[in-house]
C-alpha atoms as a PDB file:
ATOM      1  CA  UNK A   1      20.008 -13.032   9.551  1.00  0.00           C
ATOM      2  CA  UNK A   2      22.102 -10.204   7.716  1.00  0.00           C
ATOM      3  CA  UNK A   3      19.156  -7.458   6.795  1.00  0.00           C
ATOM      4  CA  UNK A   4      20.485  -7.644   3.398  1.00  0.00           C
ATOM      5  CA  UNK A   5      19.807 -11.218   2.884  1.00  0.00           C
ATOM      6  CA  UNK A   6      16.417 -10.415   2.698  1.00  0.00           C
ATOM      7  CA  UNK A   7      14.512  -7.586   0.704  1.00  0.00           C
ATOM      8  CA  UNK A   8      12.050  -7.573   2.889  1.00  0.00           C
ATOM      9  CA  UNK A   9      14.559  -6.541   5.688  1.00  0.00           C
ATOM     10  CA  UNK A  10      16.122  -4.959   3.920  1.00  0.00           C
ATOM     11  CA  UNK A  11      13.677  -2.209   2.906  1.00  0.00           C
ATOM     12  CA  UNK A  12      12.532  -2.371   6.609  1.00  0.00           C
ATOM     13  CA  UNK A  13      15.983  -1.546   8.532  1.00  0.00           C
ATOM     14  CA  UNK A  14      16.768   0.820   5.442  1.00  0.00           C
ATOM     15  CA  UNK A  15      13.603   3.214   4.598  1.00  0.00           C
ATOM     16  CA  UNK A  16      14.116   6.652   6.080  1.00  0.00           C
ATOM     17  CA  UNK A  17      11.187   9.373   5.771  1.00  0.00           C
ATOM     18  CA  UNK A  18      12.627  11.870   3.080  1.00  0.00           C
ATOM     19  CA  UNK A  19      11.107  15.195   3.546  1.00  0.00           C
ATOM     20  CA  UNK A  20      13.031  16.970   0.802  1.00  0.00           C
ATOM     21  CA  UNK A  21      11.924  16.360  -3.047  1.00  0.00           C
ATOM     22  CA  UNK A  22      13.392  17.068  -7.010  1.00  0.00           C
ATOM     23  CA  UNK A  23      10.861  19.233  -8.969  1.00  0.00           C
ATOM     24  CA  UNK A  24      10.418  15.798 -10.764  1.00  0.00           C
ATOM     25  CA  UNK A  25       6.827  14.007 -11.523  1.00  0.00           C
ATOM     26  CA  UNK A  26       6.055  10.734  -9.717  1.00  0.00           C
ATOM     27  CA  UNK A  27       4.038   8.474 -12.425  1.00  0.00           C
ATOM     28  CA  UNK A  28       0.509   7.038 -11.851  1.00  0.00           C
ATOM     29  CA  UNK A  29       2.111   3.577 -12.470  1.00  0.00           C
ATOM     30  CA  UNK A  30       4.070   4.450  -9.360  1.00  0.00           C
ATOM     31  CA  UNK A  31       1.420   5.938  -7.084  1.00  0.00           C
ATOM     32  CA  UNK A  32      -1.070   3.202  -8.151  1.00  0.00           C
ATOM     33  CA  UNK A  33       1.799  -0.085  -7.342  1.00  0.00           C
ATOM     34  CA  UNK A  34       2.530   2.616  -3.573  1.00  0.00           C
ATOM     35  CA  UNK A  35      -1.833   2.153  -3.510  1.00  0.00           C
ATOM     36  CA  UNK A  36      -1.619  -1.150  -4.158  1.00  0.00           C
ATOM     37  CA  UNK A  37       0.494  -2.232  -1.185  1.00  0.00           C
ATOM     38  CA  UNK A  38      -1.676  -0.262   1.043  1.00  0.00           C
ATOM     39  CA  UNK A  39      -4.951  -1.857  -0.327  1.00  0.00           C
ATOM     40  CA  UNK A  40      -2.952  -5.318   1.081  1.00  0.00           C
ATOM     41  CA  UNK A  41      -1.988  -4.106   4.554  1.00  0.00           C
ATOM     42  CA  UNK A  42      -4.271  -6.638   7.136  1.00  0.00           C
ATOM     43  CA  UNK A  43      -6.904  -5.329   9.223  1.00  0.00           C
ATOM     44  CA  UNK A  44      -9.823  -6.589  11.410  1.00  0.00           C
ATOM     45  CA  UNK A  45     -12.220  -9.401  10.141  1.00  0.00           C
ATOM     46  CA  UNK A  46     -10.658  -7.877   6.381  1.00  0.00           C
ATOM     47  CA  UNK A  47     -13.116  -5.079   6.509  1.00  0.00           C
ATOM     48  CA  UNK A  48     -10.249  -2.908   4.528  1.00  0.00           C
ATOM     49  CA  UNK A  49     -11.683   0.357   5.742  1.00  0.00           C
ATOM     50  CA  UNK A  50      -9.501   2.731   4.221  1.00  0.00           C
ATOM     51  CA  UNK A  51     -10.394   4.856   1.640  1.00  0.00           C
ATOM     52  CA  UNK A  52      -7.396   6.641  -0.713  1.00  0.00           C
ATOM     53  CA  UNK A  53      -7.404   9.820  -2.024  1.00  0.00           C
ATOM     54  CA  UNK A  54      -4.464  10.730  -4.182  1.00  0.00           C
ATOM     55  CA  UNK A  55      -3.579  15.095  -4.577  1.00  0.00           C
ATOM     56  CA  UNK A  56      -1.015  15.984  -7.406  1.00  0.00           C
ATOM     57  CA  UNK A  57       1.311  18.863  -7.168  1.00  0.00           C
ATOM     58  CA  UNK A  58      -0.420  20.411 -10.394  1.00  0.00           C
ATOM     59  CA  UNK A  59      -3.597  20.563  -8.573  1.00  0.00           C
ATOM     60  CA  UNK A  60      -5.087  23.450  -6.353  1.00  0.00           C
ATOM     61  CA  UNK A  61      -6.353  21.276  -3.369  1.00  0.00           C
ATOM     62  CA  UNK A  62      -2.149  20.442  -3.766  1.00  0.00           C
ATOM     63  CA  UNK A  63      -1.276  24.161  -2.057  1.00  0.00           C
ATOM     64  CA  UNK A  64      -4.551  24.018  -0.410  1.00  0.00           C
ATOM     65  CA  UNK A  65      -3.606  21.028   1.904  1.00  0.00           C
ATOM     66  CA  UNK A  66      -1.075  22.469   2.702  1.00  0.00           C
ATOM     67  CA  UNK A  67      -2.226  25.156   4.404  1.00  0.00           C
ATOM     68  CA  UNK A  68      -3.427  22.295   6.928  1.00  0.00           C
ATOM     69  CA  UNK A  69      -0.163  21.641   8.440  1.00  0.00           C
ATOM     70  CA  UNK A  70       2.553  23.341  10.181  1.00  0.00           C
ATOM     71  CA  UNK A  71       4.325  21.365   7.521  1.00  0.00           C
ATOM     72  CA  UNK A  72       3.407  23.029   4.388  1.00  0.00           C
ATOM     73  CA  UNK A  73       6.907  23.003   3.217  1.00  0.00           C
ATOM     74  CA  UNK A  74       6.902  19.499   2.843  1.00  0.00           C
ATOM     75  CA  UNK A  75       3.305  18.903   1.265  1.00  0.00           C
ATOM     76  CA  UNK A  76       4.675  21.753  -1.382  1.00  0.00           C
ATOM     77  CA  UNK A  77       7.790  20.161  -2.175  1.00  0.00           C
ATOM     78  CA  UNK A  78       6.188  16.709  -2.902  1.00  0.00           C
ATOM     79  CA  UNK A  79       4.839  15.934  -6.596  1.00  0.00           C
ATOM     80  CA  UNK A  80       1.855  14.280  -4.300  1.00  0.00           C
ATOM     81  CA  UNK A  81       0.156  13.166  -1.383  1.00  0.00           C
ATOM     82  CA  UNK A  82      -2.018  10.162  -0.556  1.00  0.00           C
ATOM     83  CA  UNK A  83      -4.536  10.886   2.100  1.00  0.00           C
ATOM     84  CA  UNK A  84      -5.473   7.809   3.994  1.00  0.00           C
ATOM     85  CA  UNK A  85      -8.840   7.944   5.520  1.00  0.00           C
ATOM     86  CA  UNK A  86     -10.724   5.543   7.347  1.00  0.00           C
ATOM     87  CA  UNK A  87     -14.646   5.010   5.902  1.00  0.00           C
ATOM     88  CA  UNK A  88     -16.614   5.038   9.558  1.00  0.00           C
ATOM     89  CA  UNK A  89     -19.216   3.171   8.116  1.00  0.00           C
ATOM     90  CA  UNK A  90     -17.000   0.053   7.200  1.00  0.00           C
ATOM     91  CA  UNK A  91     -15.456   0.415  10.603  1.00  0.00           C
ATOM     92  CA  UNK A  92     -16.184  -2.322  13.305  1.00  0.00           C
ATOM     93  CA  UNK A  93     -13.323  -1.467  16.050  1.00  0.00           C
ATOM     94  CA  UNK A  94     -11.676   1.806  16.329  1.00  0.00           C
ATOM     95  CA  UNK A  95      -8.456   0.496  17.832  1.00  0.00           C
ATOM     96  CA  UNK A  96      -8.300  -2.456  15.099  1.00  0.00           C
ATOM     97  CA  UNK A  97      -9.290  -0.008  12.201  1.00  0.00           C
ATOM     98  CA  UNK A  98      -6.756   2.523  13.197  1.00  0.00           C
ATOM     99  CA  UNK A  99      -3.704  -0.333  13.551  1.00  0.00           C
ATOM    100  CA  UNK A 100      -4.704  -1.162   9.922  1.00  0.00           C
ATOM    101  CA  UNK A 101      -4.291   2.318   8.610  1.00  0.00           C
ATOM    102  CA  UNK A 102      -1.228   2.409  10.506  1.00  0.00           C
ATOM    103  CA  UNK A 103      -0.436  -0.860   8.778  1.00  0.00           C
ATOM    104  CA  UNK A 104      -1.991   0.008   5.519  1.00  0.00           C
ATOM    105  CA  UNK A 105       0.970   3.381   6.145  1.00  0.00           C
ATOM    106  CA  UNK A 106       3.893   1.119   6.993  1.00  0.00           C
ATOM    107  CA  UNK A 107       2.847  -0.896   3.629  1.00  0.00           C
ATOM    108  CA  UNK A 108       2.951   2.453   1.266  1.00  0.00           C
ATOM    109  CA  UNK A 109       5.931   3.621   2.848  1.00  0.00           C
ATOM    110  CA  UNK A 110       7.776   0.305   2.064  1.00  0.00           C
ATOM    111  CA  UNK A 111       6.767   0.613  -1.218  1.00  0.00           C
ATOM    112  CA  UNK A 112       7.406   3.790  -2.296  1.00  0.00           C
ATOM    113  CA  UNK A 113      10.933   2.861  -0.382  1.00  0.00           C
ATOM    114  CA  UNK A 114      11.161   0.033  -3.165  1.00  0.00           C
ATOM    115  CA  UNK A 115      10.601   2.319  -5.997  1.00  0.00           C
ATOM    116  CA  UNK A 116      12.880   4.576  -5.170  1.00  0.00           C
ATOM    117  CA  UNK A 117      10.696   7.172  -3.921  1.00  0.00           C
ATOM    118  CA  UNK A 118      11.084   9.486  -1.311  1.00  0.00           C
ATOM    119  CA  UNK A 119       7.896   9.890   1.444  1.00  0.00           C
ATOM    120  CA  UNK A 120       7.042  10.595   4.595  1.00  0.00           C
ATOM    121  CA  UNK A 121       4.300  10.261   7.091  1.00  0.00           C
ATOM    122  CA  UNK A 122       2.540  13.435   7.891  1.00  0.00           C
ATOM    123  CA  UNK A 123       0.544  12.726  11.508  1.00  0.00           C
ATOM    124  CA  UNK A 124       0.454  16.685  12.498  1.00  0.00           C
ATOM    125  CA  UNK A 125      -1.972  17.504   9.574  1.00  0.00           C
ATOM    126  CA  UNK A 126      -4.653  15.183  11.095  1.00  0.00           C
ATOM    127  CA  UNK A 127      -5.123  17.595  14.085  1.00  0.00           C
ATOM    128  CA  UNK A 128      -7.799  19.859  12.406  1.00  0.00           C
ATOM    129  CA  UNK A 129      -9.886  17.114  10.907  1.00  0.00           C
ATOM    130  CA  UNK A 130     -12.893  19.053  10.015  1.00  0.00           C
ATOM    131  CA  UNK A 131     -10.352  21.998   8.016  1.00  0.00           C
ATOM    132  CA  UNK A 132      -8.233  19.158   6.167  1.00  0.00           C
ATOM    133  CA  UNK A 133     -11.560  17.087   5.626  1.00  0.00           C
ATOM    134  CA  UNK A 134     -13.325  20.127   3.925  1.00  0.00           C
ATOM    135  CA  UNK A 135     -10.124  20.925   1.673  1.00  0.00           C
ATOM    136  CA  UNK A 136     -10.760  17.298   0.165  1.00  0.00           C
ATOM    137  CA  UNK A 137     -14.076  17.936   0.211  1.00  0.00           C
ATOM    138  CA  UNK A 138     -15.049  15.171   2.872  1.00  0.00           C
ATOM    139  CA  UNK A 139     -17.548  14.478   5.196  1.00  0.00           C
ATOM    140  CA  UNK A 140     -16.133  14.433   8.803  1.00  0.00           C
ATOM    141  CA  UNK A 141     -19.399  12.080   9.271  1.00  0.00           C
ATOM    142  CA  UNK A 142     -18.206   9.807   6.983  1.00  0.00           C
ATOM    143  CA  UNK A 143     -14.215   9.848   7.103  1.00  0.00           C
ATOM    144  CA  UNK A 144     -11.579  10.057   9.699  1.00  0.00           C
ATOM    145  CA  UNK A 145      -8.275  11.277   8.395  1.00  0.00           C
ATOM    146  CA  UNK A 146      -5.595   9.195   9.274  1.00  0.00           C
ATOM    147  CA  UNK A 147      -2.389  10.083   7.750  1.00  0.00           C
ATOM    148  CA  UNK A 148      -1.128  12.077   4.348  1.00  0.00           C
ATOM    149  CA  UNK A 149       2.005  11.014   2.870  1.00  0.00           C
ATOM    150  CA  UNK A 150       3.969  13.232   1.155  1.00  0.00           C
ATOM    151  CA  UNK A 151       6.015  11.352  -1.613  1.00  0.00           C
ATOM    152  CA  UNK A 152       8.219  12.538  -4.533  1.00  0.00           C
ATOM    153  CA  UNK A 153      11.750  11.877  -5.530  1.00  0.00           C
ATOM    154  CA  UNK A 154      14.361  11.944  -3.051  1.00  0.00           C
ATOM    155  CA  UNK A 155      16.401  15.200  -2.721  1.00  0.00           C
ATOM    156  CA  UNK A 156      18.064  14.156   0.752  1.00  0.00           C
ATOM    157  CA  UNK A 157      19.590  11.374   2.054  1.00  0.00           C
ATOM    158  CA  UNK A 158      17.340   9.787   5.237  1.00  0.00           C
ATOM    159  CA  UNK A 159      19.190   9.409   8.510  1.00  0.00           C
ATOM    160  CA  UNK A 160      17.587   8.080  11.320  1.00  0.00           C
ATOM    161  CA  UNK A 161      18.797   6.246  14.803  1.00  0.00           C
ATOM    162  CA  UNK A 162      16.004   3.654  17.110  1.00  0.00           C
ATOM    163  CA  UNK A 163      16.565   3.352  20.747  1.00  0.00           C
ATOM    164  CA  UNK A 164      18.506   0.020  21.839  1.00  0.00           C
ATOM    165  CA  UNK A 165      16.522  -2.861  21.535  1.00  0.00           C
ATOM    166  CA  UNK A 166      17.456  -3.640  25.072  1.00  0.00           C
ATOM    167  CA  UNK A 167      15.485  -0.407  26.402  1.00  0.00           C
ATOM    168  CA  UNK A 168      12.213  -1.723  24.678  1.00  0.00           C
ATOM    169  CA  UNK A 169      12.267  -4.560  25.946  1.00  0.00           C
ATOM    170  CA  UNK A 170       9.911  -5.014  29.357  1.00  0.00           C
ATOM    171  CA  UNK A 171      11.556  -8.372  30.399  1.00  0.00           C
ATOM    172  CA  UNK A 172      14.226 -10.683  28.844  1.00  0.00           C
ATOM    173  CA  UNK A 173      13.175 -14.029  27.198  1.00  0.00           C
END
């Protein structure tokens, strides 16, 4: 099947992370519908144990987070960033709860794809858990940071290339 038969393809073989933003807002209507999808993402018996915190580029905790990242360039430029965390108390596997915030990411980036929206998936920023956790003012008993997406609108174009399919593969069928 042609990706572009398919919107669902399509968004998959054509989503690029776009780490270059316009000084332009990003609406709560926008943010909420990127929320949304990740709310929907699958996980383990449905225990949904993600938790969303959403930090606007007119807020201090905005240049703050920042700070946590060798990427700061990126969280500045963006008009925001949802942190994904994972609640430990609604966890039941820590493999399965960590493929659903990976899934719950894949889900947020596809939307905000769909909208038009630039973002990217920050993984570097979770290294120092207990400094990034205290900027959102956290409990590292309570939450594991997972990911922070930077989103805004695009001011790049994405390029990306994948491996042959061939070289992933571990046998032929």
């Amino acid at each position: 099947m042609n990706n572009h038969e398919n919107t669902i393809l399509d968004a998959i073989f054509n989503r690029r992370s776009i780490r270059k933003f316009t000084d332009e807002p990003v609406t709560r209507d926008e943010i909420h519908t990127i929320l949304d999808a990740g709310r929907w993402a699958p996980s383990g018996l449905n225990n949904q144990p993600w938790r969303f915190m959403v930090i606007t580029r007119d807020t201090l905790r905005h240049a703050d987070l920042a700070e946590c990242t060798k990427y700061a360039h990126i969280v500045r430029q963006s008009a925001a960033c949802i942190c994904i965390l994972l609640d430990k108390t609604a966890m039941y596997s820590e493999m399965k709860d960590h493929q659903g915030a990976g899934a719950c990411t894949q889900n947020m980036l596809l939307a905000a794809h769909a909208l038009g929206l630039g973002a990217v998936w920050l993984g570097e920023i979770v290294n120092d858990q207990k400094k990034t956790l205290d900027v959102l003012g956290q409990s590292p008993d309570t939450y594991e940071l997972q990911v922070v997406i930077a989103l805004g609108r695009p001011d790049q174009q994405g390029s990306s290339n994948r491996k042959d399919l061939s070289e992933l593969m571990l046998e032929d069928f």
